[in-house]
C-alpha atoms as a PDB file:
ATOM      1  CA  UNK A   1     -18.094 -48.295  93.504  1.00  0.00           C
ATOM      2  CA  UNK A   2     -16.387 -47.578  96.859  1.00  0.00           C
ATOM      3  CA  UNK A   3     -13.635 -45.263  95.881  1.00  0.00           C
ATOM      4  CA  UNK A   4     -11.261 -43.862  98.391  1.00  0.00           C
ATOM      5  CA  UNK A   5      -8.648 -40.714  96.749  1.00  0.00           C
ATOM      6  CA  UNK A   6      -6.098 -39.266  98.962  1.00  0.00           C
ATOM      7  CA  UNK A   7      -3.808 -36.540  98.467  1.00  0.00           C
ATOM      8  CA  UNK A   8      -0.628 -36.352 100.284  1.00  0.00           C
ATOM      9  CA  UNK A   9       1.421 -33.058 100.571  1.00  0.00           C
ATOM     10  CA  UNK A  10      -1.197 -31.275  98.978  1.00  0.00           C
ATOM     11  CA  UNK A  11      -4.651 -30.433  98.817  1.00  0.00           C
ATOM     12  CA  UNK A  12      -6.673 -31.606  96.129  1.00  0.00           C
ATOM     13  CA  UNK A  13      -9.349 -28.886  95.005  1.00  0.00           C
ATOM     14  CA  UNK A  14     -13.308 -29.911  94.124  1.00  0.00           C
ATOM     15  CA  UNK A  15     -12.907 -29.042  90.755  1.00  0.00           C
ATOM     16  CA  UNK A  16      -9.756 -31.318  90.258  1.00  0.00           C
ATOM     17  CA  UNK A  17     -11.793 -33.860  92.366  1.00  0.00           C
ATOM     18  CA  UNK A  18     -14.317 -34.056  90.173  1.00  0.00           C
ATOM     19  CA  UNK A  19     -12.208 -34.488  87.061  1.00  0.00           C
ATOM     20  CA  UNK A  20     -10.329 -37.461  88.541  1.00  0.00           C
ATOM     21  CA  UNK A  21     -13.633 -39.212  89.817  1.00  0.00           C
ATOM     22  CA  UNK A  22     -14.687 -38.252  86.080  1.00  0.00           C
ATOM     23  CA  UNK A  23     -11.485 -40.264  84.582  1.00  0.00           C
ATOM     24  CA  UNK A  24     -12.379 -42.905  87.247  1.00  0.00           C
ATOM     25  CA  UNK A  25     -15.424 -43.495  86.252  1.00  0.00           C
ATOM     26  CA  UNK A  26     -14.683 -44.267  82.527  1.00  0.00           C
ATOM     27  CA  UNK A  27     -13.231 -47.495  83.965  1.00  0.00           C
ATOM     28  CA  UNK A  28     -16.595 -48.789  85.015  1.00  0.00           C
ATOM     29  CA  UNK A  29     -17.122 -50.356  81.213  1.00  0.00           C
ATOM     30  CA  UNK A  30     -13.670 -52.299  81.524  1.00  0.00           C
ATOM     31  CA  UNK A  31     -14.478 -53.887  85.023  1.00  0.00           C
ATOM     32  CA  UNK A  32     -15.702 -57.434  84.302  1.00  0.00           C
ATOM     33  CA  UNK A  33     -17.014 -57.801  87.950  1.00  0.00           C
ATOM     34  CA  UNK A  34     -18.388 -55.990  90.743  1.00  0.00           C
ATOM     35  CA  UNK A  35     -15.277 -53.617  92.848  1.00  0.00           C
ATOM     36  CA  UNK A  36     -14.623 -54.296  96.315  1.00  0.00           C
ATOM     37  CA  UNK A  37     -12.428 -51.504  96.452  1.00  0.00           C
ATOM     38  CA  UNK A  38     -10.950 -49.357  94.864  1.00  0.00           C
ATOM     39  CA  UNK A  39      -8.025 -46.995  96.495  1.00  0.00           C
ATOM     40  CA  UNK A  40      -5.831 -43.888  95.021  1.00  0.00           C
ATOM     41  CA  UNK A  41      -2.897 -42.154  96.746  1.00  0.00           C
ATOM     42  CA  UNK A  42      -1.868 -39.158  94.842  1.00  0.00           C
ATOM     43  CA  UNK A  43       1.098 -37.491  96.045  1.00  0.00           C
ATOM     44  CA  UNK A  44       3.351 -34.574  95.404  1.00  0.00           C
ATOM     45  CA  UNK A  45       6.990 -34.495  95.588  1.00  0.00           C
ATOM     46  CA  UNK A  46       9.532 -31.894  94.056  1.00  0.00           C
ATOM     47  CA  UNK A  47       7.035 -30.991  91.551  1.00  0.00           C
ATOM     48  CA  UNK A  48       5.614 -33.904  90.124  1.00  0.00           C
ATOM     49  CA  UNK A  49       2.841 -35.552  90.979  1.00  0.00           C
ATOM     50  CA  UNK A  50       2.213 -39.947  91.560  1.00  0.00           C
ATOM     51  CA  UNK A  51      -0.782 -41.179  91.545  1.00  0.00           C
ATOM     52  CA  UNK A  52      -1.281 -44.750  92.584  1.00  0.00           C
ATOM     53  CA  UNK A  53      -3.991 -47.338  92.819  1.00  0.00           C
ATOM     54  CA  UNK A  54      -5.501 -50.773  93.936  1.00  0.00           C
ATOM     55  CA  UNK A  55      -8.510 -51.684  92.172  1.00  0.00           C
ATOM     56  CA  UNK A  56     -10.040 -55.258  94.071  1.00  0.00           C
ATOM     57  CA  UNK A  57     -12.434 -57.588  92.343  1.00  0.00           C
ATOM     58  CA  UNK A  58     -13.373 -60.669  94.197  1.00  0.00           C
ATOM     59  CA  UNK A  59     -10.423 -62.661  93.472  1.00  0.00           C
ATOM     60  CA  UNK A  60      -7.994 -60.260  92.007  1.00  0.00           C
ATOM     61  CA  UNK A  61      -6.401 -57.433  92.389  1.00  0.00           C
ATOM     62  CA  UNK A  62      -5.156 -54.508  89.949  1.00  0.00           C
ATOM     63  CA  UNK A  63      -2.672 -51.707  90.423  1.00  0.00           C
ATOM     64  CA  UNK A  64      -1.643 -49.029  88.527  1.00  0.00           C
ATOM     65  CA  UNK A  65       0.366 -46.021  88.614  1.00  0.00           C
ATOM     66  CA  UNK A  66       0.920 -42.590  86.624  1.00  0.00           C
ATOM     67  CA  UNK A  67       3.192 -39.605  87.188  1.00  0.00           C
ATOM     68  CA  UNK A  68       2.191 -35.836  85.537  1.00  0.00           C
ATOM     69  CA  UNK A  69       2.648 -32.435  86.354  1.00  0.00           C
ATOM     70  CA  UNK A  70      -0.490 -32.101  87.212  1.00  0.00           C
ATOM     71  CA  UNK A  71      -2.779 -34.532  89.519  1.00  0.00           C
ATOM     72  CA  UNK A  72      -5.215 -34.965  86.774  1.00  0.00           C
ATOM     73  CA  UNK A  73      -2.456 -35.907  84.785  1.00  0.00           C
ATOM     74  CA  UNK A  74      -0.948 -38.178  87.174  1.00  0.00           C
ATOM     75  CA  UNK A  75      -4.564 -39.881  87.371  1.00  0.00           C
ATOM     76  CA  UNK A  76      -5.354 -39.923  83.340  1.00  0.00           C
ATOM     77  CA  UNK A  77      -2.037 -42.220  83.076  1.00  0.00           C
ATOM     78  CA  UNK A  78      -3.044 -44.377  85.731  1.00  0.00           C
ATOM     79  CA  UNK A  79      -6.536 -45.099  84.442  1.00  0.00           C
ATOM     80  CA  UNK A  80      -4.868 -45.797  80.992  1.00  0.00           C
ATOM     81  CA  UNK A  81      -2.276 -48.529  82.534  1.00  0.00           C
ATOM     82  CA  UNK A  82      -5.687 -49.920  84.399  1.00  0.00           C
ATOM     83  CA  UNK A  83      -7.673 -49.694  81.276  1.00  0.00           C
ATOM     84  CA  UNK A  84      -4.956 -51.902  79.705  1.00  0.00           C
ATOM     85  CA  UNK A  85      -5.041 -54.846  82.653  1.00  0.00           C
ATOM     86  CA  UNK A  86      -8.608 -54.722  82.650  1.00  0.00           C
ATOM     87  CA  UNK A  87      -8.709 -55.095  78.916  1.00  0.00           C
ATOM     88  CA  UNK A  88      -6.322 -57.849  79.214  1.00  0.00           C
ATOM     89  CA  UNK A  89      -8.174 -59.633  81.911  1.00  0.00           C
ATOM     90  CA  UNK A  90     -11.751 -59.225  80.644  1.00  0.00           C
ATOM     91  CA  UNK A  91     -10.784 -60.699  77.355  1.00  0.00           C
ATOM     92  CA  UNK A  92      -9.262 -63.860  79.538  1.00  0.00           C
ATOM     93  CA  UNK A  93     -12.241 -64.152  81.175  1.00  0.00           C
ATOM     94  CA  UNK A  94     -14.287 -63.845  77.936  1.00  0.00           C
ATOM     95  CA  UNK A  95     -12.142 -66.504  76.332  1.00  0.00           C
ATOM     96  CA  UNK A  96     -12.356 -68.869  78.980  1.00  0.00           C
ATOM     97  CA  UNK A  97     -15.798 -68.623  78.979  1.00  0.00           C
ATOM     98  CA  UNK A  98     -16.000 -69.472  75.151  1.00  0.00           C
ATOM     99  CA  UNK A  99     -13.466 -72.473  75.842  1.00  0.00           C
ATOM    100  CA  UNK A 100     -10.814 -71.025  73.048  1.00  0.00           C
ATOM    101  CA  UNK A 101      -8.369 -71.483  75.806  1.00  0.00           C
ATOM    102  CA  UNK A 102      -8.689 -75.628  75.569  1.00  0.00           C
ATOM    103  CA  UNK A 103     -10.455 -76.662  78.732  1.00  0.00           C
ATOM    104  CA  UNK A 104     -11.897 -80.448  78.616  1.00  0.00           C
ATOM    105  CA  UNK A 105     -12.451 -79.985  74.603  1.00  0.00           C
ATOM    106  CA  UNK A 106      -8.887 -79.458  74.433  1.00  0.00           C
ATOM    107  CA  UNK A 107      -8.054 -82.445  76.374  1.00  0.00           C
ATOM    108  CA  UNK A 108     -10.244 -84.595  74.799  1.00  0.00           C
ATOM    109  CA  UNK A 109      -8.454 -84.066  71.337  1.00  0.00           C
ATOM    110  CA  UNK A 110      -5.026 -84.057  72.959  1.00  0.00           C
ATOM    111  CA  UNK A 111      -6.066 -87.324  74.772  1.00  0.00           C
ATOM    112  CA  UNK A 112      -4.296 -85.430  77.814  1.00  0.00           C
ATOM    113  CA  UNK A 113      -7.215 -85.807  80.727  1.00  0.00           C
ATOM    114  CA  UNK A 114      -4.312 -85.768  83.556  1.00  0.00           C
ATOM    115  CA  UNK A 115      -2.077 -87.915  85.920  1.00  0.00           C
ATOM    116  CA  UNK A 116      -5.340 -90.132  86.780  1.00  0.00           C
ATOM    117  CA  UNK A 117      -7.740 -92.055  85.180  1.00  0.00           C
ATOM    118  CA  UNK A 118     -11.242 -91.336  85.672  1.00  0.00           C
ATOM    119  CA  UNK A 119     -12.019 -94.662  87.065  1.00  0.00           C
ATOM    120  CA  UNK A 120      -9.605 -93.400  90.013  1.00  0.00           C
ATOM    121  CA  UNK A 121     -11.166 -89.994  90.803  1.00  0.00           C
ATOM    122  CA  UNK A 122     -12.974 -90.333  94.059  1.00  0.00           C
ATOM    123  CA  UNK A 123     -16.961 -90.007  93.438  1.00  0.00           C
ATOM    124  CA  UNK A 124     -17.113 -89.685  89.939  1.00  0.00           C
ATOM    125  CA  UNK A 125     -19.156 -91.532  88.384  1.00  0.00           C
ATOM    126  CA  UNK A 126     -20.017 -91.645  84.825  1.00  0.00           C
ATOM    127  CA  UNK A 127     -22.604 -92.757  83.121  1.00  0.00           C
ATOM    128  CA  UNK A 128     -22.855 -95.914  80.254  1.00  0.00           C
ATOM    129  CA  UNK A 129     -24.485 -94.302  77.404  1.00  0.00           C
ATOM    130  CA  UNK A 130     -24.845 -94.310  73.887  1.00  0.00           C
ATOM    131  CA  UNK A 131     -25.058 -90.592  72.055  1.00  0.00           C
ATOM    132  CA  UNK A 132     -28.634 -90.487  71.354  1.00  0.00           C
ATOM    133  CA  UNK A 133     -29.196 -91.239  75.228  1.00  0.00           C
ATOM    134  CA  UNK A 134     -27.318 -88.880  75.979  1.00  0.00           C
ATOM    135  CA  UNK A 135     -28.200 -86.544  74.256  1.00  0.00           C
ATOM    136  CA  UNK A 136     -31.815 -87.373  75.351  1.00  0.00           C
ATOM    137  CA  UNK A 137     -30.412 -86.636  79.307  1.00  0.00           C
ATOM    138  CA  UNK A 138     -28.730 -83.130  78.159  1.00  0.00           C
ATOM    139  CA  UNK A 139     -31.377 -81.744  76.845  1.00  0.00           C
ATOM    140  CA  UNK A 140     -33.890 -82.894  79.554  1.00  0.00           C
ATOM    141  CA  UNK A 141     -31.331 -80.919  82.338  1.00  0.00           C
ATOM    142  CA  UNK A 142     -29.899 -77.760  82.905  1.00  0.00           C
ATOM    143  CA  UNK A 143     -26.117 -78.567  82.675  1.00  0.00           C
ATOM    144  CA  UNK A 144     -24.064 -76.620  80.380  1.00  0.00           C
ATOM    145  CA  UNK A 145     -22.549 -80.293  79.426  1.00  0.00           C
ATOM    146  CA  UNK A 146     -22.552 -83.890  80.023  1.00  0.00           C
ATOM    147  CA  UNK A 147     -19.585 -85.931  80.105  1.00  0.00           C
ATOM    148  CA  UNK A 148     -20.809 -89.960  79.908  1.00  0.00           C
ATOM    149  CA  UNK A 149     -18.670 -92.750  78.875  1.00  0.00           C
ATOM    150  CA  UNK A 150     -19.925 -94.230  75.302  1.00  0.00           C
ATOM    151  CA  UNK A 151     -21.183 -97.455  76.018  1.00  0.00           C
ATOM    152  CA  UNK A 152     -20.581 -98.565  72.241  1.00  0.00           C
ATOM    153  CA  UNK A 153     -16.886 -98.044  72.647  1.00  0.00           C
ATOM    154  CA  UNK A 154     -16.038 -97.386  75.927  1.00  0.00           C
ATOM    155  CA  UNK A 155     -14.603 -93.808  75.106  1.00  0.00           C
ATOM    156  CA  UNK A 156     -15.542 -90.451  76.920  1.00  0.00           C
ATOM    157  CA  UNK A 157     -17.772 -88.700  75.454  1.00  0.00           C
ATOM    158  CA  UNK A 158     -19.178 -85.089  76.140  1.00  0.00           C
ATOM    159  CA  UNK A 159     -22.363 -83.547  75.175  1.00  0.00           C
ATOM    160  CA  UNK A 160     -23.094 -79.810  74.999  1.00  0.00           C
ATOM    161  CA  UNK A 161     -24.481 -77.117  73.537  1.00  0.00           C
ATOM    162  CA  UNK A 162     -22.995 -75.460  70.601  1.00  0.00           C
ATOM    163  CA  UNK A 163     -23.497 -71.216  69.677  1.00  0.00           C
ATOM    164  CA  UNK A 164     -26.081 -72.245  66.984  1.00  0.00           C
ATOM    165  CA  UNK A 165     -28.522 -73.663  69.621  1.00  0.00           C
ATOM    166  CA  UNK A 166     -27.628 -77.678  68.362  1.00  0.00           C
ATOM    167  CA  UNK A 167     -26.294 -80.045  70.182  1.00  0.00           C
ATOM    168  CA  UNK A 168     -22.552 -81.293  69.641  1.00  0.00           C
ATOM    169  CA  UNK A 169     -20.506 -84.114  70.602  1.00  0.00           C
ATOM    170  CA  UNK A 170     -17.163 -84.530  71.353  1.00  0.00           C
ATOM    171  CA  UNK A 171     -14.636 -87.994  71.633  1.00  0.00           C
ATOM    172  CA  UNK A 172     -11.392 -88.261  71.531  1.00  0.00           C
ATOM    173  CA  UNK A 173      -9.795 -89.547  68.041  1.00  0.00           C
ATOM    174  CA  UNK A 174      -7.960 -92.737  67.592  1.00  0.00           C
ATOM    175  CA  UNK A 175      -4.849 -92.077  65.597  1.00  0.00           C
END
């Protein structure tokens, strides 16, 4: 992890150092993705100390602050409020990933699959298949899914593979 800790207005002892690369480095469990960079400012003013920080992941950026009367104090509250949007954001990640959030499953049941059709999406092409065809294609590939149009009724259809290692298929309902 590139880590970068400044102290402004005072000097930060080894000892304390250590302790605040030490609460640092309990956030290494939390981060979903590799750091860029990470960067703390801790500073002292009229007795109290701030801490500050910018934690970047590819794509996104945390930051974080803590006061205390002490640095290491300053620092512990930090980590907890990055702990927190970490926590936060791994869990969206991990439920994005596991399609709880909706995602093309979603708009197949709410029939919702946007402003155009998919006729009208330029170089999409999907292909006329029944289930057991396609089924027969998805399991021949390596695509997490296949989305084919159902040649016995003319509905999208999507094939993919479900936690229990089965296939499962998905089309929208008629109501």
């Amino acid at each position: 992890m590139l880590m970068e800790i400044k102290a402004r207005h005072f000097t930060l002892k080894d000892d304390q150092r250590e302790t605040v690369e030490a609460a640092i480095g309990k956030l290494e469990k939390f981060i979903p993705r590799p750091v860029q960079s990470f960067k703390i400012n801790i500073d002292h003013d009229a007795g109290q100390f701030v801490a500050d920080s910018v934690l970047h992941l590819k794509n996104h950026e945390f930051r974080a602050t803590g006061e205390g009367q002490e640095p290491e104090y300053a620092v512990d509250e930090m980590v907890e409020s990055l702990k927190k949007q970490l926590t936060k954001f791994k869990d969206r990640m991990t439920d994005r990933h596991k399609g709880e959030d909706g995602g093309l499953g979603r708009a197949l049941l709410d029939g919702d699959l946007g402003a155009i059709s998919i006729d009208e999406a330029e170089g999409l092409v999907l292909p006329d298949l029944d289930i057991d065809e396609a089924k027969a294609r998805f399991a021949g590939g390596s695509v997490p899914f296949l989305v084919f149009r159902n040649s016995a009724n003319s509905r999208l259809g999507v094939i993919y593979r479900r936690a229990d290692g089965a296939l499962g298929h998905m089309e929208p309902t008629q109501d």
